[in-house]
Each structure stands twice: as structure tokens, then as C-alpha cells.
PDB file of N, CA and C in Angstrom:
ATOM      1  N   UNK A   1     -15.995 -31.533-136.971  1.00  0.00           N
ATOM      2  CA  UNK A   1     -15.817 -30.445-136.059  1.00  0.00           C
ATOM      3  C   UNK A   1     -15.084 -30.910-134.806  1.00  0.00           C
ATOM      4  N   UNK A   2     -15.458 -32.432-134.656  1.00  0.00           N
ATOM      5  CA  UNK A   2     -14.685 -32.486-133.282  1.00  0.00           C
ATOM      6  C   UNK A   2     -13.554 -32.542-133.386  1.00  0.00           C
ATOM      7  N   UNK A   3     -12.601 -33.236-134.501  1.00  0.00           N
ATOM      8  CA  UNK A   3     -11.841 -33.079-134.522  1.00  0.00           C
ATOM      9  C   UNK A   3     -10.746 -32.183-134.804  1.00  0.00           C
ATOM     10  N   UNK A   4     -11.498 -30.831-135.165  1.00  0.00           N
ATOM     11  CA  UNK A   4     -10.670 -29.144-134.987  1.00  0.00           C
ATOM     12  C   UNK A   4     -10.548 -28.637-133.955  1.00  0.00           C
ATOM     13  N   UNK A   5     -11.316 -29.516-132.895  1.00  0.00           N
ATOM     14  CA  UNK A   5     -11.188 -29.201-131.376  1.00  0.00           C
ATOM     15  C   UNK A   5     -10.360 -29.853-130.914  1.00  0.00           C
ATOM     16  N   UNK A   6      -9.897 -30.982-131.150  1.00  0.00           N
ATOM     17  CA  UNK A   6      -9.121 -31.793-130.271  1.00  0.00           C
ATOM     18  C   UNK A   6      -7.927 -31.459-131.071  1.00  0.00           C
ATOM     19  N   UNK A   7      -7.800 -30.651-132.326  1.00  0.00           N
ATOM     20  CA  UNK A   7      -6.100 -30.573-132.723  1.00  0.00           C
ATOM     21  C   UNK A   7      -5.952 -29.361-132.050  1.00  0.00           C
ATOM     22  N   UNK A   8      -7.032 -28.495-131.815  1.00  0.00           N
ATOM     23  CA  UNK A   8      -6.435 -27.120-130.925  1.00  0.00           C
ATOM     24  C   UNK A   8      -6.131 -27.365-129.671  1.00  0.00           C
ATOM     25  N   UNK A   9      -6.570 -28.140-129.307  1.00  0.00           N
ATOM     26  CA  UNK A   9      -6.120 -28.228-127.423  1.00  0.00           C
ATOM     27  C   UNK A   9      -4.524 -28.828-127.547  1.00  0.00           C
ATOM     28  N   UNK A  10      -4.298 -30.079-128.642  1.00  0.00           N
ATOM     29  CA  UNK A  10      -2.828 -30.390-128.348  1.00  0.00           C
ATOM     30  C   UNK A  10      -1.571 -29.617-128.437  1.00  0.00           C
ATOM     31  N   UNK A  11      -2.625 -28.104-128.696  1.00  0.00           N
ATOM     32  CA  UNK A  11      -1.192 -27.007-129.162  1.00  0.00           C
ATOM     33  C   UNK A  11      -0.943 -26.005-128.135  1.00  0.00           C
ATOM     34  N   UNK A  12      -2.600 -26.345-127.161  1.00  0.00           N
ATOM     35  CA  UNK A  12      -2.626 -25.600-126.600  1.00  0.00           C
ATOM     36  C   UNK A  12      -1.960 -26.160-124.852  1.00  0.00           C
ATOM     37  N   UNK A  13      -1.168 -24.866-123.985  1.00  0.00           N
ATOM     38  CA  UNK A  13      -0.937 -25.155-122.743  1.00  0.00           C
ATOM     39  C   UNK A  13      -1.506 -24.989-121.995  1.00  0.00           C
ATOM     40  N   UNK A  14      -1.853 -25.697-120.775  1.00  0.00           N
ATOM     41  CA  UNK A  14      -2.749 -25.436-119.865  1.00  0.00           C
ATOM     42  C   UNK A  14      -1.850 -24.359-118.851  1.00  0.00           C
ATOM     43  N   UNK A  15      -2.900 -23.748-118.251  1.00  0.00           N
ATOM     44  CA  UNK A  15      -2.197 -22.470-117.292  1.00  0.00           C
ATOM     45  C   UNK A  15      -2.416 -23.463-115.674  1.00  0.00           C
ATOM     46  N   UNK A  16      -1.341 -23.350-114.982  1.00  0.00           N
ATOM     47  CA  UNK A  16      -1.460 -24.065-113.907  1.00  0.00           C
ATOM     48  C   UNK A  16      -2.283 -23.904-112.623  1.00  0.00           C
ATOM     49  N   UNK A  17      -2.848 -25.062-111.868  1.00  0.00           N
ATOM     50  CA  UNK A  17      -4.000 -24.325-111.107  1.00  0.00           C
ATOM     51  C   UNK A  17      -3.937 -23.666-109.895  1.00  0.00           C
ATOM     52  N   UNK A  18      -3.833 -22.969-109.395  1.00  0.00           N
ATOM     53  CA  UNK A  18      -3.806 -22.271-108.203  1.00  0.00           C
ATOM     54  C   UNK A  18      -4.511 -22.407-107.127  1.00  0.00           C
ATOM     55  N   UNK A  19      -3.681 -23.351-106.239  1.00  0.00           N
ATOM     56  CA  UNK A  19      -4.423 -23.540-105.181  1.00  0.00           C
ATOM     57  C   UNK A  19      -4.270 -22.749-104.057  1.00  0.00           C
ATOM     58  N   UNK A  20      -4.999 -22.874-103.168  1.00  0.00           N
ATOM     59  CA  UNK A  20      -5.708 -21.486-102.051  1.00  0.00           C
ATOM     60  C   UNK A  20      -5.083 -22.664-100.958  1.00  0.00           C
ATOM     61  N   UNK A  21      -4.189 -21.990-100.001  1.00  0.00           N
ATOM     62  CA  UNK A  21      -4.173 -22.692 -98.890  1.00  0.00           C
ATOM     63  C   UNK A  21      -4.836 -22.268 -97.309  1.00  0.00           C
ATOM     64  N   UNK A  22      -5.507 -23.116 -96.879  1.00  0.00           N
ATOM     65  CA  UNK A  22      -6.258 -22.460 -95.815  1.00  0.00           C
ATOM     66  C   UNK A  22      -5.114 -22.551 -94.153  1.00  0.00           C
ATOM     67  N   UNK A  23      -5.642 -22.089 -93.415  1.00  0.00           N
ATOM     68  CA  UNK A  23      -5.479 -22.904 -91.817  1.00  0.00           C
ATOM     69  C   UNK A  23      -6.255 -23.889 -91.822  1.00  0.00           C
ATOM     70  N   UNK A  24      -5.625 -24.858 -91.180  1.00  0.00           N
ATOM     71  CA  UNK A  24      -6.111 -26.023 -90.481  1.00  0.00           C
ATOM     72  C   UNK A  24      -6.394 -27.065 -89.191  1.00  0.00           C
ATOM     73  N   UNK A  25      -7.063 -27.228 -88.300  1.00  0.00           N
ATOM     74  CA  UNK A  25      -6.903 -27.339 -87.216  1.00  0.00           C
ATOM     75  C   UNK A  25      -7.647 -29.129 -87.014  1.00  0.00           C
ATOM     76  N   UNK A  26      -6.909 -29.815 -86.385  1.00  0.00           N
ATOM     77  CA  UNK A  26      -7.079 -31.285 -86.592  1.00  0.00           C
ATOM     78  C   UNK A  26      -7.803 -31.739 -85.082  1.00  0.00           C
ATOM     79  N   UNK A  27      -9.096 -31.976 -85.764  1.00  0.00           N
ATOM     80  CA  UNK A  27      -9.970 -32.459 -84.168  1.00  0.00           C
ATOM     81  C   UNK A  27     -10.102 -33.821 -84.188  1.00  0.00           C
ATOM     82  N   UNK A  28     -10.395 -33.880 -82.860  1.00  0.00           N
ATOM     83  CA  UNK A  28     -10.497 -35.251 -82.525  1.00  0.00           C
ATOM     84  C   UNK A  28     -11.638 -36.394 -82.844  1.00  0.00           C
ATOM     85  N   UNK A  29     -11.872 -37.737 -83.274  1.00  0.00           N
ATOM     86  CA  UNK A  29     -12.915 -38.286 -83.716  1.00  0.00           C
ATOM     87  C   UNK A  29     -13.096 -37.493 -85.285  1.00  0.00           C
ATOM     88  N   UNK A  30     -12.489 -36.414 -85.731  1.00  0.00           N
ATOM     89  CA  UNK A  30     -12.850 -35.323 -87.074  1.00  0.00           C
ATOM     90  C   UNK A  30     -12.597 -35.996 -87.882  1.00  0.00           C
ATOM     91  N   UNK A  31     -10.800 -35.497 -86.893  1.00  0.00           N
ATOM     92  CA  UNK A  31      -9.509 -35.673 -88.104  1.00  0.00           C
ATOM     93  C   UNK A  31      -9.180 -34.091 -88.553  1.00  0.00           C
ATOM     94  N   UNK A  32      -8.987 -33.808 -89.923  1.00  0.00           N
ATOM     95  CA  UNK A  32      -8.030 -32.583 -90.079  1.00  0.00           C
ATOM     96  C   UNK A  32      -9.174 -31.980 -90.578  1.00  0.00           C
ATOM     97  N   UNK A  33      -9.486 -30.640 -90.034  1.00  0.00           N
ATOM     98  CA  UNK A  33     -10.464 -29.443 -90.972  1.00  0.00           C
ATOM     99  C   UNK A  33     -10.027 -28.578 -90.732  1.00  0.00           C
ATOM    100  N   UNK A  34     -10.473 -28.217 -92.285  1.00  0.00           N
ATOM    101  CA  UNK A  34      -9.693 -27.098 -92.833  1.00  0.00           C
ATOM    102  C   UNK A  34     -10.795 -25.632 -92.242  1.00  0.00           C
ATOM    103  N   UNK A  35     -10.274 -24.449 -92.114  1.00  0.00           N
ATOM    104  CA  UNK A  35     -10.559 -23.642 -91.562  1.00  0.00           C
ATOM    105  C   UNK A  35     -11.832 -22.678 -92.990  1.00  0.00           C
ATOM    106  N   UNK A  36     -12.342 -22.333 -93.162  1.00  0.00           N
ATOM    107  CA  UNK A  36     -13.457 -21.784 -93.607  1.00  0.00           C
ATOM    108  C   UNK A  36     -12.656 -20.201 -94.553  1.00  0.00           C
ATOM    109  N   UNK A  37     -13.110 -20.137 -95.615  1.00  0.00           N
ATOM    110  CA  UNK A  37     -12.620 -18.763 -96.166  1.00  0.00           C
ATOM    111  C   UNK A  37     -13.218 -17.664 -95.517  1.00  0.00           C
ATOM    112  N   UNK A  38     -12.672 -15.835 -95.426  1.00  0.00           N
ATOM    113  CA  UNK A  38     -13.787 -15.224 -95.091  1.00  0.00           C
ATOM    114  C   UNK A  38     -15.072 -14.963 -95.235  1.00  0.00           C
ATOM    115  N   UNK A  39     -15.332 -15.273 -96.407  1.00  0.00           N
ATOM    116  CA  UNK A  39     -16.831 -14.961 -96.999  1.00  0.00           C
ATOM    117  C   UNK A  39     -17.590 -15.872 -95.952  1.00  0.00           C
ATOM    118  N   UNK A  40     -17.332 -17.116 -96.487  1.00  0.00           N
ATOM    119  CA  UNK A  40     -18.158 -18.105 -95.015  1.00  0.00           C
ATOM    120  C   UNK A  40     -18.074 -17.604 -93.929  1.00  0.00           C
ATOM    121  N   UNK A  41     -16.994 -17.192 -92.864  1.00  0.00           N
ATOM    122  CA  UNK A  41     -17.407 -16.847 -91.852  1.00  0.00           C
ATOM    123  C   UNK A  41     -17.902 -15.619 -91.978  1.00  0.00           C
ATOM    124  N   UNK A  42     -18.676 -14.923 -92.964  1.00  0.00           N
ATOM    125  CA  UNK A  42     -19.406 -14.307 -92.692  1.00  0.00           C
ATOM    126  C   UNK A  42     -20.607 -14.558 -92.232  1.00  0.00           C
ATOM    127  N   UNK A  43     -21.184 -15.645 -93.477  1.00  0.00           N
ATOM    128  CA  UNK A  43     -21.766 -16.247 -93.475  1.00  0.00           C
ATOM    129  C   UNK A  43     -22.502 -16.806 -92.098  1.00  0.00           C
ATOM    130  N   UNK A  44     -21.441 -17.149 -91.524  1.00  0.00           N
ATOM    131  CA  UNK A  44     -21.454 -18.034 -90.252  1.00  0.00           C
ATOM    132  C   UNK A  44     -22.025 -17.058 -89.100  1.00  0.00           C
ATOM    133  N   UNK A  45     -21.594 -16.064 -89.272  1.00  0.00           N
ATOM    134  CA  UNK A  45     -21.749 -14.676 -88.526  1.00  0.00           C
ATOM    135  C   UNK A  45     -23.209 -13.828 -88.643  1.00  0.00           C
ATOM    136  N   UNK A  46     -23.501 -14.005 -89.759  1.00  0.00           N
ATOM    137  CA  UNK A  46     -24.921 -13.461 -90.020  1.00  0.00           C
ATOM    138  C   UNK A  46     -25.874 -14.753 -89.719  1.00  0.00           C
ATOM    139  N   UNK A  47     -25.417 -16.051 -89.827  1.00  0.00           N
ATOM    140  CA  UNK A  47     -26.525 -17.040 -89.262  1.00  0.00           C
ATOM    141  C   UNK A  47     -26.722 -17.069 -87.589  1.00  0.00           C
ATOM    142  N   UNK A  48     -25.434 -16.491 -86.993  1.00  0.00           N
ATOM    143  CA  UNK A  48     -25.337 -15.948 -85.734  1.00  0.00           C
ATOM    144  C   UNK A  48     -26.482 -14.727 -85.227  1.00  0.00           C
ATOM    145  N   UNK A  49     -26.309 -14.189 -85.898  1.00  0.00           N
ATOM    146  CA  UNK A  49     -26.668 -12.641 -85.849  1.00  0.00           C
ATOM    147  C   UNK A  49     -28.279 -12.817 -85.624  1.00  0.00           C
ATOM    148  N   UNK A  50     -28.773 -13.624 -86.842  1.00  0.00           N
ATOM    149  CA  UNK A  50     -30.114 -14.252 -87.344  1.00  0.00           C
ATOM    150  C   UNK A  50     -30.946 -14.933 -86.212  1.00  0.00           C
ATOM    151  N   UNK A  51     -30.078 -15.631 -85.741  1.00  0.00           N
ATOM    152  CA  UNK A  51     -30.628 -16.913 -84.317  1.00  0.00           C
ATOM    153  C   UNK A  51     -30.594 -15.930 -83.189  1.00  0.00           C
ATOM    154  N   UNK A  52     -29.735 -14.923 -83.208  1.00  0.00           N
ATOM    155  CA  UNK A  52     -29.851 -13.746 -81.726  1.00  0.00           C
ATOM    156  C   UNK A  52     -30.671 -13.094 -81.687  1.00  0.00           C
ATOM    157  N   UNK A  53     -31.477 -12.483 -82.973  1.00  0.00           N
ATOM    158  CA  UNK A  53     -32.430 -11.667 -83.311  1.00  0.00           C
ATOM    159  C   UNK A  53     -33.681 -12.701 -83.233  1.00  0.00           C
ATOM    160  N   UNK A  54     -34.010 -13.915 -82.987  1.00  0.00           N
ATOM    161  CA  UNK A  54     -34.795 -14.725 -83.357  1.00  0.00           C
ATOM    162  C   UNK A  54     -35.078 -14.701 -84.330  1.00  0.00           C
ATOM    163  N   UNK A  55     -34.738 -14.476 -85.081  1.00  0.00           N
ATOM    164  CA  UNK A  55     -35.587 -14.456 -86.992  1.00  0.00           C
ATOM    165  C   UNK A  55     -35.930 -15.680 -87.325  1.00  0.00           C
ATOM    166  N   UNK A  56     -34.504 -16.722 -86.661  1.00  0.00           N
ATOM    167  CA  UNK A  56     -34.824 -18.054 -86.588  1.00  0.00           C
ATOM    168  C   UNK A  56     -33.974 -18.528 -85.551  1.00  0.00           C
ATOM    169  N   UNK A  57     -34.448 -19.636 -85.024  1.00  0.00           N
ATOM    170  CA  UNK A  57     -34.661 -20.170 -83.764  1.00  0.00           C
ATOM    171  C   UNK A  57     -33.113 -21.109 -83.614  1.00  0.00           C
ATOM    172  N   UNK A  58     -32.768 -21.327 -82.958  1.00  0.00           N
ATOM    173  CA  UNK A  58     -30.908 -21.512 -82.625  1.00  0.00           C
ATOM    174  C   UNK A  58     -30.540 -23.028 -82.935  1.00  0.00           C
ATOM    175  N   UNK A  59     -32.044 -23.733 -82.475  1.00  0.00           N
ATOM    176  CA  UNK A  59     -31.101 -25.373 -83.500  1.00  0.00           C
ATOM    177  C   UNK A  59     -31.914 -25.472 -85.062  1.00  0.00           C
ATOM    178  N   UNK A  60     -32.280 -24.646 -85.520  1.00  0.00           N
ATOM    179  CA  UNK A  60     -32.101 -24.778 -86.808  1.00  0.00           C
ATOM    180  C   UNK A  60     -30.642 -23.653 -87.340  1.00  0.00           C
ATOM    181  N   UNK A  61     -30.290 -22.912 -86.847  1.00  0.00           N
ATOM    182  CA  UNK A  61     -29.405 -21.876 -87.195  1.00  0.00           C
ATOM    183  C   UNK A  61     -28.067 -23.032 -87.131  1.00  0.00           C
ATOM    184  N   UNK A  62     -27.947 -23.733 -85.705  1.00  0.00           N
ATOM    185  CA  UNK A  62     -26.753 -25.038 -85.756  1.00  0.00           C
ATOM    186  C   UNK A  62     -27.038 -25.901 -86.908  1.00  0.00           C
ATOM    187  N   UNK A  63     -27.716 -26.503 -87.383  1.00  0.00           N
ATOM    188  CA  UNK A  63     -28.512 -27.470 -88.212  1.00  0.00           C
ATOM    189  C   UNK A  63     -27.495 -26.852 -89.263  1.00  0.00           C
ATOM    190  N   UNK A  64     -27.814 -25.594 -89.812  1.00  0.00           N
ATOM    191  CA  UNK A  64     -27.639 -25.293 -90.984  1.00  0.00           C
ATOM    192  C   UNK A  64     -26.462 -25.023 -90.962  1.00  0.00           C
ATOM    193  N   UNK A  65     -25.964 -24.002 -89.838  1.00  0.00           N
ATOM    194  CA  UNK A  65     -24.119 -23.900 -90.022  1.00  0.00           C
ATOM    195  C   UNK A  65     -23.357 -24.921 -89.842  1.00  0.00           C
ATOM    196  N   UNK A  66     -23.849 -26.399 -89.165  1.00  0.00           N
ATOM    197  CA  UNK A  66     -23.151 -27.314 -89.079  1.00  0.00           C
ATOM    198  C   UNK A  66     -22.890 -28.265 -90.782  1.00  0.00           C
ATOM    199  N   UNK A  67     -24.214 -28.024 -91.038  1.00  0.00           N
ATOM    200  CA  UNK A  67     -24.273 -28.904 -92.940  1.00  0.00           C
ATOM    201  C   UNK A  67     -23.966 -28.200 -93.579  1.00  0.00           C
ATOM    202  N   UNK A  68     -23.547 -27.051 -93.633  1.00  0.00           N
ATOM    203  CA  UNK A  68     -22.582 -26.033 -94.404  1.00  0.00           C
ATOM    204  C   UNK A  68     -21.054 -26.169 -93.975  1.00  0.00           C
ATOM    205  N   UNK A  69     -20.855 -26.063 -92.852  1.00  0.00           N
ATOM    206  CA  UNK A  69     -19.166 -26.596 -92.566  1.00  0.00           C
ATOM    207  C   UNK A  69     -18.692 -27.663 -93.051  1.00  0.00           C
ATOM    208  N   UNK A  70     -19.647 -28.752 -92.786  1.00  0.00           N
ATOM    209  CA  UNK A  70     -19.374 -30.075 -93.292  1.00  0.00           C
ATOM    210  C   UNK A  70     -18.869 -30.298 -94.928  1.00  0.00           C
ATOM    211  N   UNK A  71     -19.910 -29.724 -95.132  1.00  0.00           N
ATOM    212  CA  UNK A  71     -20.187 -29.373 -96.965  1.00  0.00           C
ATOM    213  C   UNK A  71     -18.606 -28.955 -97.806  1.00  0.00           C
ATOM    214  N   UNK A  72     -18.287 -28.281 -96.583  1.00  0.00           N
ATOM    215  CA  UNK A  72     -16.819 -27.760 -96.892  1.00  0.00           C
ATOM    216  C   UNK A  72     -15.526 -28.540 -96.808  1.00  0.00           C
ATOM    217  N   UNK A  73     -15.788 -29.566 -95.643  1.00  0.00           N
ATOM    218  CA  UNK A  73     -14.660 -30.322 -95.412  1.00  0.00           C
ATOM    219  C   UNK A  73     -14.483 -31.493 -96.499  1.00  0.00           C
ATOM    220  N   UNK A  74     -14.031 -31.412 -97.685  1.00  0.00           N
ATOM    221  CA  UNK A  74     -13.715 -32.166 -98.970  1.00  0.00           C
ATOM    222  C   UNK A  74     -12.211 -33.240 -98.062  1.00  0.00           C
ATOM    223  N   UNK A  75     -11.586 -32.707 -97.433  1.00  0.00           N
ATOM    224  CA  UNK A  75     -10.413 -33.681 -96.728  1.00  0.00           C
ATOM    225  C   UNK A  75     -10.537 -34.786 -96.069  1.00  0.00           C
ATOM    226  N   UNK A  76     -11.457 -34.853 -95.170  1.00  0.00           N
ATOM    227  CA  UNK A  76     -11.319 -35.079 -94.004  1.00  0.00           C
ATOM    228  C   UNK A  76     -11.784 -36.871 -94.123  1.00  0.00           C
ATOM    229  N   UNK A  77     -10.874 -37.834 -93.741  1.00  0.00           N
ATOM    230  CA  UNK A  77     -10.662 -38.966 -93.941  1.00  0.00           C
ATOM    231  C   UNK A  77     -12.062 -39.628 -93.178  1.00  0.00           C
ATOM    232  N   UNK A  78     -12.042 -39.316 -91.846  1.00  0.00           N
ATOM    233  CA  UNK A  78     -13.275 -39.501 -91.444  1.00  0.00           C
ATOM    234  C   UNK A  78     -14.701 -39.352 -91.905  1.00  0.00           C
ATOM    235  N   UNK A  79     -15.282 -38.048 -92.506  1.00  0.00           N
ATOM    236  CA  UNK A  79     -16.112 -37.500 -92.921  1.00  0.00           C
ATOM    237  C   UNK A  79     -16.274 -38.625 -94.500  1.00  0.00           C
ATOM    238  N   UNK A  80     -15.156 -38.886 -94.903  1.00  0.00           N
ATOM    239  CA  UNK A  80     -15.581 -39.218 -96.443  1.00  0.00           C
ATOM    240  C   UNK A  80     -15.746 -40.646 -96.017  1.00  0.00           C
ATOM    241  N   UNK A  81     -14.814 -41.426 -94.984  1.00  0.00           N
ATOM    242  CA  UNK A  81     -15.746 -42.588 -94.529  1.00  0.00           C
ATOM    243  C   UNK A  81     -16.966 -42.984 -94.829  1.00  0.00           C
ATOM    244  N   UNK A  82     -17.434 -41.986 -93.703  1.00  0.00           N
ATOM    245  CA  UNK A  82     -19.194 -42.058 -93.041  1.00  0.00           C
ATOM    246  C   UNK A  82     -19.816 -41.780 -94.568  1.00  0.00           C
ATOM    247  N   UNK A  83     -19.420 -41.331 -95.481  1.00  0.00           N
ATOM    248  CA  UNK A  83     -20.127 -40.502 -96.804  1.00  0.00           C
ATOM    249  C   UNK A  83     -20.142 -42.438 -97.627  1.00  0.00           C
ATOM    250  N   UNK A  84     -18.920 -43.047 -97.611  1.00  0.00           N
ATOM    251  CA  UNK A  84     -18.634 -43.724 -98.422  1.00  0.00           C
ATOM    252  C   UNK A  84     -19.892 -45.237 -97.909  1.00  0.00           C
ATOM    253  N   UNK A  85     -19.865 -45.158 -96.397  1.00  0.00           N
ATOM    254  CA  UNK A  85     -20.922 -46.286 -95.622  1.00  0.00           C
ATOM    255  C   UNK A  85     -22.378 -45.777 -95.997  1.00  0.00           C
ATOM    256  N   UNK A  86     -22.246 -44.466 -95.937  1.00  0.00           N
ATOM    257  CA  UNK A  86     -23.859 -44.052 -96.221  1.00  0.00           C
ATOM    258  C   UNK A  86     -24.431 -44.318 -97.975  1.00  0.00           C
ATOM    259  N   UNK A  87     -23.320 -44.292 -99.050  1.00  0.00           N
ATOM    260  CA  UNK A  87     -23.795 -44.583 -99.857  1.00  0.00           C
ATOM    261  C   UNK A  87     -24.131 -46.137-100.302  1.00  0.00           C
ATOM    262  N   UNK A  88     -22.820 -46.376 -99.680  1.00  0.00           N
ATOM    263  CA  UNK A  88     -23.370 -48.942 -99.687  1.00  0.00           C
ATOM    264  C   UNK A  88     -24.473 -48.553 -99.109  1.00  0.00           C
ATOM    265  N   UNK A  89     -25.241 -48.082 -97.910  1.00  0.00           N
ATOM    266  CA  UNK A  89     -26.221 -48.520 -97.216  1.00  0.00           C
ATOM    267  C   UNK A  89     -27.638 -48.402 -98.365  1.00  0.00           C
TER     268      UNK A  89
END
């Protein structure tokens, strides 16, 4: 069987991938981050909304929109550094 799979893929073409280009704005000590899709800043906006209403309290609301931004920045030379020291450690 596996090998009726692997003769169909060599016939088959791949469709090319489509990448999404964002804004980007390059901070200092950062480096380059990329700007957030809308859905997130919704996101970002209702964790706003959330911490004004007290529902929850404003440094956990930072806490969380900050490890969600982060989460996002896949670029950023700096960020994957600190990722790359934290895993040797």
C-alpha cells in the first residue's frame, strides 16, 4: 500500500504556498516584529476590554497579551536567541 502512495504523489503537483504578508515594525533590543493579523487584534482588544471591566485584573491581562504576541513573532532573531539559550539551559 505504501507504495501506491508514493507513485501517486510523483504524478502529482504541488499547488504553491501562499504567503500572507504582514506590516512590520523593527524595535529596538526586539529586532523586526511583525504586526499581528486582525483577528488577534481583536483579540488584543477584548483582553483590553476584559482588564477595564475588571473581569480580570491588568497584569495578568499584560501577562497574557504579551505571551500571545510573542507566540507570534516566529522572525525575530532576537526572540529565537533567548528560545535557543533557554533550551541548552
Amino acid at each position: 500500500m505504501a507504495q501506491k502512495t508514493t507513485a501517486a504523489r510523483k504524478g502529482a503537483t504541488r499547488a504553491p504556498i501562499k504567503v500572507e504578508r504582514r506590516p512590520e515594525v523593527t524595535l529596538p533590543l526586539v529586532g523586526r516584529v511583525i504586526m499581528p493579523p486582525p483577528d488577534r487584534i481583536a483579540f488584543y482588544v477584548a483582553l483590553g476590554a476584559l482588564a477595564a471591566v475588571e473581569i480580570i485584573e491588568w497584569p495578568v491581562a499584560l501577562i497574557i497579551g504579551f505571551g500571545h504576541f510573542l507566540a507570534e513573532q516566529h522572525f525575530s532573531r532576537v526572540l529565537q536567541a533567548v528560545g535557543e539559550a533557554a533550551e541548552a539551559a
